[in-house]
PDB file of N, CA and C in Angstrom:
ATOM      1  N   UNK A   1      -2.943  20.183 -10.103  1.00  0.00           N
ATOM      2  CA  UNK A   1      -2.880  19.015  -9.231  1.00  0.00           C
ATOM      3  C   UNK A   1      -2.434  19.478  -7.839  1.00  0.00           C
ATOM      4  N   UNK A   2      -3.222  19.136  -6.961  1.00  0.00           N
ATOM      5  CA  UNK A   2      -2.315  19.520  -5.208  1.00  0.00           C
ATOM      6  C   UNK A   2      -2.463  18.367  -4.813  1.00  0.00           C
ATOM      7  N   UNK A   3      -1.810  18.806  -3.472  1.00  0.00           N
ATOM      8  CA  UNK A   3      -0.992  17.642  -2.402  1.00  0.00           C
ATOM      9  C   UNK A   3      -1.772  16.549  -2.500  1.00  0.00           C
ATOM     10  N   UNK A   4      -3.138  16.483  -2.128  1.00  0.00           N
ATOM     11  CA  UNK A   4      -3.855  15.729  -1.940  1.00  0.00           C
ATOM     12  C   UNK A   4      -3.895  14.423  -3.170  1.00  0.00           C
ATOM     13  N   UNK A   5      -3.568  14.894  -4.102  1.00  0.00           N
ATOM     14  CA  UNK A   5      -4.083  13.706  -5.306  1.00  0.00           C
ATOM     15  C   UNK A   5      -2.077  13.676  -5.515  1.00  0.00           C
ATOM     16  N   UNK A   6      -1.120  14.419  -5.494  1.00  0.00           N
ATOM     17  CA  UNK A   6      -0.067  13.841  -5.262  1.00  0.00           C
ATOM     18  C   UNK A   6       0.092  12.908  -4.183  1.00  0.00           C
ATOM     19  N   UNK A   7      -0.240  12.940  -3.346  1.00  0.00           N
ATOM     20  CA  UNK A   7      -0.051  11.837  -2.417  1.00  0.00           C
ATOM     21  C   UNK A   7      -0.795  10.334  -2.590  1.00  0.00           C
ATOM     22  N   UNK A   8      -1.798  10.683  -3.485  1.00  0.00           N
ATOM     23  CA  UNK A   8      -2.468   9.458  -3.986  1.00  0.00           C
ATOM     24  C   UNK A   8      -1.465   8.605  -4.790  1.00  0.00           C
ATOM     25  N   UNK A   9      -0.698   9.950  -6.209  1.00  0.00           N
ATOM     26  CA  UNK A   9      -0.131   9.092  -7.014  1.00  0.00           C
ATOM     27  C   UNK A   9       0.783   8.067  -6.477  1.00  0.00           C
ATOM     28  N   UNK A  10       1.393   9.153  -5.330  1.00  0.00           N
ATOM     29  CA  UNK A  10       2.732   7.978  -4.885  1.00  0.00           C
ATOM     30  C   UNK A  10       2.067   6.734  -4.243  1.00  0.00           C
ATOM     31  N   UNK A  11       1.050   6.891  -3.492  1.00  0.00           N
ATOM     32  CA  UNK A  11       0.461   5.639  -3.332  1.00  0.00           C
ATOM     33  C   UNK A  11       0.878   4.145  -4.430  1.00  0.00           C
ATOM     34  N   UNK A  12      -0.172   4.892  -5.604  1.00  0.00           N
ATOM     35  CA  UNK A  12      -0.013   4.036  -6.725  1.00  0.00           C
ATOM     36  C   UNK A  12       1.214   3.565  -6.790  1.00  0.00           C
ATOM     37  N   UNK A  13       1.870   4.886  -6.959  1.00  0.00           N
ATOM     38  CA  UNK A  13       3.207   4.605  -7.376  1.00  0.00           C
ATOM     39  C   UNK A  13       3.721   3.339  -7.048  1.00  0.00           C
ATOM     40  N   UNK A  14       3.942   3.288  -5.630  1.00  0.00           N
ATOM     41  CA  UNK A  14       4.677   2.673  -5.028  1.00  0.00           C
ATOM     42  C   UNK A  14       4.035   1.072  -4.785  1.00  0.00           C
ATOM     43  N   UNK A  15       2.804   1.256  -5.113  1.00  0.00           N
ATOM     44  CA  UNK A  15       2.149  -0.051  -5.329  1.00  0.00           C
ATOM     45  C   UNK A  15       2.563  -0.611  -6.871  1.00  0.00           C
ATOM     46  N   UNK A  16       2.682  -0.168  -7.510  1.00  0.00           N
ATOM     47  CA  UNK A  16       3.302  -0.519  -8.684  1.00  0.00           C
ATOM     48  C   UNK A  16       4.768  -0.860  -9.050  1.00  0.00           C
ATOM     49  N   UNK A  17       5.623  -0.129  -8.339  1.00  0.00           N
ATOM     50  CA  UNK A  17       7.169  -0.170  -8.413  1.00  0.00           C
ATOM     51  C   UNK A  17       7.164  -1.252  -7.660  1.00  0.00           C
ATOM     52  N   UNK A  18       6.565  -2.172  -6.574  1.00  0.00           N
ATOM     53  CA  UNK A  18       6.450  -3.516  -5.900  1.00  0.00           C
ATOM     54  C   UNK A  18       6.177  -4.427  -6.413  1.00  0.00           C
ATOM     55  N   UNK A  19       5.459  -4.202  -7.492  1.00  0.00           N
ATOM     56  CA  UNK A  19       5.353  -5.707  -8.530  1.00  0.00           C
ATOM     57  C   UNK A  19       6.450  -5.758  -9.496  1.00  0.00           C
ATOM     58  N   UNK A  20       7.694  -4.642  -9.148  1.00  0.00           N
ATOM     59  CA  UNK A  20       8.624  -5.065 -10.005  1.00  0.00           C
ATOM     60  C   UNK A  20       9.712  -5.926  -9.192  1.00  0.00           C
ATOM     61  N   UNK A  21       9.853  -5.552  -7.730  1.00  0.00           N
ATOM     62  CA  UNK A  21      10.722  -6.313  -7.155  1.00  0.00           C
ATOM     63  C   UNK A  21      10.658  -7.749  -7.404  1.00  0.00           C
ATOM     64  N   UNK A  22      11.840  -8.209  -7.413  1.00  0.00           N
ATOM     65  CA  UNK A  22      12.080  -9.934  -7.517  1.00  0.00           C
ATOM     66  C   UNK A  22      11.914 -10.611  -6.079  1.00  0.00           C
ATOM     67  N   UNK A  23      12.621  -9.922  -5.038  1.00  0.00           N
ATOM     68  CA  UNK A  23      12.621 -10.401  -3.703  1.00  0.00           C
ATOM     69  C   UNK A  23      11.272 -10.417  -3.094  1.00  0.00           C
ATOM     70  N   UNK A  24      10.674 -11.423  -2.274  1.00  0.00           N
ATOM     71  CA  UNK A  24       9.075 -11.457  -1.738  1.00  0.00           C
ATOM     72  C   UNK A  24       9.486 -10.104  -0.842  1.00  0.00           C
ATOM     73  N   UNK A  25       9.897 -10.237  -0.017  1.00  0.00           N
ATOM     74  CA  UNK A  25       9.977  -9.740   0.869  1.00  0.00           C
ATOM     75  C   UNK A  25      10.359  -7.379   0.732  1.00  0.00           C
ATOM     76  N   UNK A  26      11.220  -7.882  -0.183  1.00  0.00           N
ATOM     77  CA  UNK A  26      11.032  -6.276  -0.482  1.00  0.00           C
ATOM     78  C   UNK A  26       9.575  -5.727  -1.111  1.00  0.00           C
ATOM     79  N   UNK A  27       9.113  -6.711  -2.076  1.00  0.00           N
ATOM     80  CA  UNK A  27       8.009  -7.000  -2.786  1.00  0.00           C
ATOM     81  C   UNK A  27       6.703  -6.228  -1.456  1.00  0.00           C
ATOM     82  N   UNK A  28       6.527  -6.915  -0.386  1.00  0.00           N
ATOM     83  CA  UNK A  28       5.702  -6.857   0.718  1.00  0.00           C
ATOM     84  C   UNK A  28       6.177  -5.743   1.116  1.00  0.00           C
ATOM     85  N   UNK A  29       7.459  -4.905   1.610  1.00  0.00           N
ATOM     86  CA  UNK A  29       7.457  -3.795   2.112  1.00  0.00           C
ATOM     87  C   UNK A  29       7.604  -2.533   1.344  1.00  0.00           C
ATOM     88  N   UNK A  30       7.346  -2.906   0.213  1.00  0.00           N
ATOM     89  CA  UNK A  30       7.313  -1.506  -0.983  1.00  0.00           C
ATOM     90  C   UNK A  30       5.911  -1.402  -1.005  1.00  0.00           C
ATOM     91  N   UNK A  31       5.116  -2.650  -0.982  1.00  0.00           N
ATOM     92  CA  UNK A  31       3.415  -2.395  -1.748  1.00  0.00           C
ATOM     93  C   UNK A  31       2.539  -2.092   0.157  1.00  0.00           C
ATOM     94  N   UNK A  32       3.197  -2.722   1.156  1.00  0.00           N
ATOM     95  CA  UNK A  32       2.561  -2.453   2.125  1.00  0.00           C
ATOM     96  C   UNK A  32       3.194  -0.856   2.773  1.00  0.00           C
ATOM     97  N   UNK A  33       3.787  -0.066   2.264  1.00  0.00           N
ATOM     98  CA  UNK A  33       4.022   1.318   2.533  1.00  0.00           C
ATOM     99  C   UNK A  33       2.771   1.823   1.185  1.00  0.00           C
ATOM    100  N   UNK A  34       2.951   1.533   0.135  1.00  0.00           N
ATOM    101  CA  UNK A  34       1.860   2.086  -0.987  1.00  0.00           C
ATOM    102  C   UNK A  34       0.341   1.798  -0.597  1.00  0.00           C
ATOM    103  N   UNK A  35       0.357   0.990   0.297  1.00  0.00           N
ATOM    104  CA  UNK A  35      -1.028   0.417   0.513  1.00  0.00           C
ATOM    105  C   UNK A  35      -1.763   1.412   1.818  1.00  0.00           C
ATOM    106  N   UNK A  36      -0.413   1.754   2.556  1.00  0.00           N
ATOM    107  CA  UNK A  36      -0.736   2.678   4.111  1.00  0.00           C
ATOM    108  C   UNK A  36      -1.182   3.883   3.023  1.00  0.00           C
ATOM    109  N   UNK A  37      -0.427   4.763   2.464  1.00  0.00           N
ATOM    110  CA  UNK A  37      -0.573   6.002   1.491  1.00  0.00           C
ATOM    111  C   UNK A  37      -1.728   5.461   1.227  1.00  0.00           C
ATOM    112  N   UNK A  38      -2.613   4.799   0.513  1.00  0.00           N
ATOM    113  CA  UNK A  38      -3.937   4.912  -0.371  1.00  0.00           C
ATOM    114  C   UNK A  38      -4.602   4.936   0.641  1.00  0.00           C
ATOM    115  N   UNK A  39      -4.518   4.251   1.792  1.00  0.00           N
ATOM    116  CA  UNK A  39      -5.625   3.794   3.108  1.00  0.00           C
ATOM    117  C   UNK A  39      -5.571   5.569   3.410  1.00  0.00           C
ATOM    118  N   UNK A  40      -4.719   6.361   3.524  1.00  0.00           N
ATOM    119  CA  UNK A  40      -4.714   7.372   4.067  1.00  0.00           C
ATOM    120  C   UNK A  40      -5.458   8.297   3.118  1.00  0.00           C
ATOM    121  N   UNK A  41      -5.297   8.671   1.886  1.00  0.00           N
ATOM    122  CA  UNK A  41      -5.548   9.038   0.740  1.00  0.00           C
ATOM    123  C   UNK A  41      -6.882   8.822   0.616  1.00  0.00           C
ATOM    124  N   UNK A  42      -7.325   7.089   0.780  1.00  0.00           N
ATOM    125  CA  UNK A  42      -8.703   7.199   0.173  1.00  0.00           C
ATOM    126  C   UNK A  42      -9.729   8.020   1.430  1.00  0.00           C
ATOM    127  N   UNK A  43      -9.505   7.514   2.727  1.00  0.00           N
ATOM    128  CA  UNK A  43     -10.168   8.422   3.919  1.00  0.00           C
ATOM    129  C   UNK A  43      -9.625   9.851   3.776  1.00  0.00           C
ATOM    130  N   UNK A  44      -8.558  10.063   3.013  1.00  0.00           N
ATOM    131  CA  UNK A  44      -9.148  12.090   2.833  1.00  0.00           C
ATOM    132  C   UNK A  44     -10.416  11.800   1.823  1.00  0.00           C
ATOM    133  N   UNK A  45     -10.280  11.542   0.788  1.00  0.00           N
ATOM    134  CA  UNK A  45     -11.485  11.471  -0.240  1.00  0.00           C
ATOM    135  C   UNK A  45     -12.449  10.962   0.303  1.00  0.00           C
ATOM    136  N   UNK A  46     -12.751  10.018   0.873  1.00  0.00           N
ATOM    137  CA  UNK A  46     -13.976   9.416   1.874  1.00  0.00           C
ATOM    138  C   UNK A  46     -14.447   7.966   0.820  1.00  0.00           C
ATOM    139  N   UNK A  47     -13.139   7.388   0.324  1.00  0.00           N
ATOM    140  CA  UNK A  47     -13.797   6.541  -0.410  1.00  0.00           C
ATOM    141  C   UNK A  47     -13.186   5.427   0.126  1.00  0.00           C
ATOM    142  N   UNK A  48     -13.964   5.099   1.385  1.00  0.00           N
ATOM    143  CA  UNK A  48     -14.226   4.224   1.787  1.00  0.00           C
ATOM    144  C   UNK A  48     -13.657   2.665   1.523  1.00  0.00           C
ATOM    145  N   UNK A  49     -14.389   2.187  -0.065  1.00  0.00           N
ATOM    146  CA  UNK A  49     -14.072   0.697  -0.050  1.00  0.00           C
ATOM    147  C   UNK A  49     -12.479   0.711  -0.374  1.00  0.00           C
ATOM    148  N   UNK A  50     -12.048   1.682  -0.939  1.00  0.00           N
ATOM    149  CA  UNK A  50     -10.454   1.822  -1.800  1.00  0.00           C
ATOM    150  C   UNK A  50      -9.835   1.684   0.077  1.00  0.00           C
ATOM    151  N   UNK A  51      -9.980   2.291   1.117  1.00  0.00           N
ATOM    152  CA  UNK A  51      -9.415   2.010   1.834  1.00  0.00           C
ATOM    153  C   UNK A  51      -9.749   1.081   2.811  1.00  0.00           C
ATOM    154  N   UNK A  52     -10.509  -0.005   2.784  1.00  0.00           N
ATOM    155  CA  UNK A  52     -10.681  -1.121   3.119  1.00  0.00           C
ATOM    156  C   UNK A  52     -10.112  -2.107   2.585  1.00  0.00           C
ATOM    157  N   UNK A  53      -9.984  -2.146   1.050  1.00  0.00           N
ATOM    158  CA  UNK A  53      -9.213  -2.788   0.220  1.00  0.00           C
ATOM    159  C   UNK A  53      -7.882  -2.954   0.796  1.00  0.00           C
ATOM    160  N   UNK A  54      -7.481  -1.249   0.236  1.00  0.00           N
ATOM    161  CA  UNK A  54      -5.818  -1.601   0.770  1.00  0.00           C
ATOM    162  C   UNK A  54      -5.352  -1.976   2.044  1.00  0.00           C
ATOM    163  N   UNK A  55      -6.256  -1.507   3.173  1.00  0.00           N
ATOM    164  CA  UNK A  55      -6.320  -1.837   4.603  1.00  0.00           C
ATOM    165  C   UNK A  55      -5.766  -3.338   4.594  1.00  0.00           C
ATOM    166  N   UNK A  56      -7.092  -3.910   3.953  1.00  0.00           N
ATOM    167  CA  UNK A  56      -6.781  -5.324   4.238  1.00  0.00           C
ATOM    168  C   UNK A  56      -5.381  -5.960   3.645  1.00  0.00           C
ATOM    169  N   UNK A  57      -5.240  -5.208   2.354  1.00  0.00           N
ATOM    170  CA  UNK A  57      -3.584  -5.922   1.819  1.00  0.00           C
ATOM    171  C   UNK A  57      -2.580  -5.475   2.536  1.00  0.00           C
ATOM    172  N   UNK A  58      -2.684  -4.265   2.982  1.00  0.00           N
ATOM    173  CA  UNK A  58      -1.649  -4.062   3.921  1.00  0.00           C
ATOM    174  C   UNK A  58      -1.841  -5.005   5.197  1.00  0.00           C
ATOM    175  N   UNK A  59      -2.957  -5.565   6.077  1.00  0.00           N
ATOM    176  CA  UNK A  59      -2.534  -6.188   6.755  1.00  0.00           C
ATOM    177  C   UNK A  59      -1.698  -8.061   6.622  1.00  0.00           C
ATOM    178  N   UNK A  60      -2.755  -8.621   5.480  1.00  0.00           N
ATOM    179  CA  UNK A  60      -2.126  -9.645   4.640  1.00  0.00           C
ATOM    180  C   UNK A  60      -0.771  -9.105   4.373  1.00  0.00           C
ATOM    181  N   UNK A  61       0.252  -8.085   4.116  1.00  0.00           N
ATOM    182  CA  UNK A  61       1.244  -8.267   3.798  1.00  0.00           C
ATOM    183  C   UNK A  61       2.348  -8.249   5.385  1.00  0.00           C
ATOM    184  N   UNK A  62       2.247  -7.402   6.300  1.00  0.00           N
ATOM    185  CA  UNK A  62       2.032  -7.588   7.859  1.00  0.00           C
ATOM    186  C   UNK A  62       2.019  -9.055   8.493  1.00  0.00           C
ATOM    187  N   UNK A  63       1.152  -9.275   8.234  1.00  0.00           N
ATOM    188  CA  UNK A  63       0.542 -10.892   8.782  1.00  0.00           C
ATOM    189  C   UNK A  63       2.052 -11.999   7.934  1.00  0.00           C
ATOM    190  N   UNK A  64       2.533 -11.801   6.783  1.00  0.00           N
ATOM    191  CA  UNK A  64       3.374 -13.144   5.566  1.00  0.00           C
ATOM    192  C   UNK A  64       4.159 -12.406   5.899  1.00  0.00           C
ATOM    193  N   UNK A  65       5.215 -11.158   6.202  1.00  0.00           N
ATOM    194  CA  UNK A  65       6.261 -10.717   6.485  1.00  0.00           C
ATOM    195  C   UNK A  65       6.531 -11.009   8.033  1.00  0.00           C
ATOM    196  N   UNK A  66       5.884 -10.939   8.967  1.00  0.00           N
ATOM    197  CA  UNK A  66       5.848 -11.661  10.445  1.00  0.00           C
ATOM    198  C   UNK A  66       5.844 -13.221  10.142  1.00  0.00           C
ATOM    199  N   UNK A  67       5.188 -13.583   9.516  1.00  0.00           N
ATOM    200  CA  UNK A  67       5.326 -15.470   9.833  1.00  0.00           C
ATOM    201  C   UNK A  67       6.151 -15.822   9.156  1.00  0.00           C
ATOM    202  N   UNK A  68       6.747 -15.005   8.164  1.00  0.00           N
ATOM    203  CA  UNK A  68       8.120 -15.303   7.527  1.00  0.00           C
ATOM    204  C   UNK A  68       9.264 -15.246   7.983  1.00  0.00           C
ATOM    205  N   UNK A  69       9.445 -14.141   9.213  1.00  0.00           N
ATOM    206  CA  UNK A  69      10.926 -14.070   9.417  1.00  0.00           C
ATOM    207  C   UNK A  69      10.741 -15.014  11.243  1.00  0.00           C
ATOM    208  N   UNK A  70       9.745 -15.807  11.054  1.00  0.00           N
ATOM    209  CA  UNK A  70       9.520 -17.526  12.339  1.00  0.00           C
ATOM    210  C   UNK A  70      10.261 -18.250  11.801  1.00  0.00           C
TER     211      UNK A  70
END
């Protein structure tokens, strides 16, 4: 295994350890750091829709963590 697909896991990782938080808000800044890692991850691999995907949840989580602390 090298760097490259380690850095994926933590992606996951960390997208996963966010659906355990109780708090919204930690919830949003654990999975929108896991979500930057895959966006980065999937453009080394070149797979494209995986980082459009997370792109977009990371910005949806961006977008409800800003209109939350209005």
């Amino acid at each position: 295994m090298n760097f490259i697909e380690l850095f994926g896991y933590l992606g996951s990782f960390l997208v996963i350890l966010s659906m355990l938080m109780n708090s919204m808000t930690k919830l949003r800044i654990i999975n929108t750091a896991g979500c930057i890692i895959c966006v980065i991850y999937a453009l080394i691999i070149k797979s494209y829709p995986v980082a459009v995907m997370n792109g977009a949840l990371a910005i949806i989580n961006i977008v409800k963590l800003v209109l939350r602390k209005q």
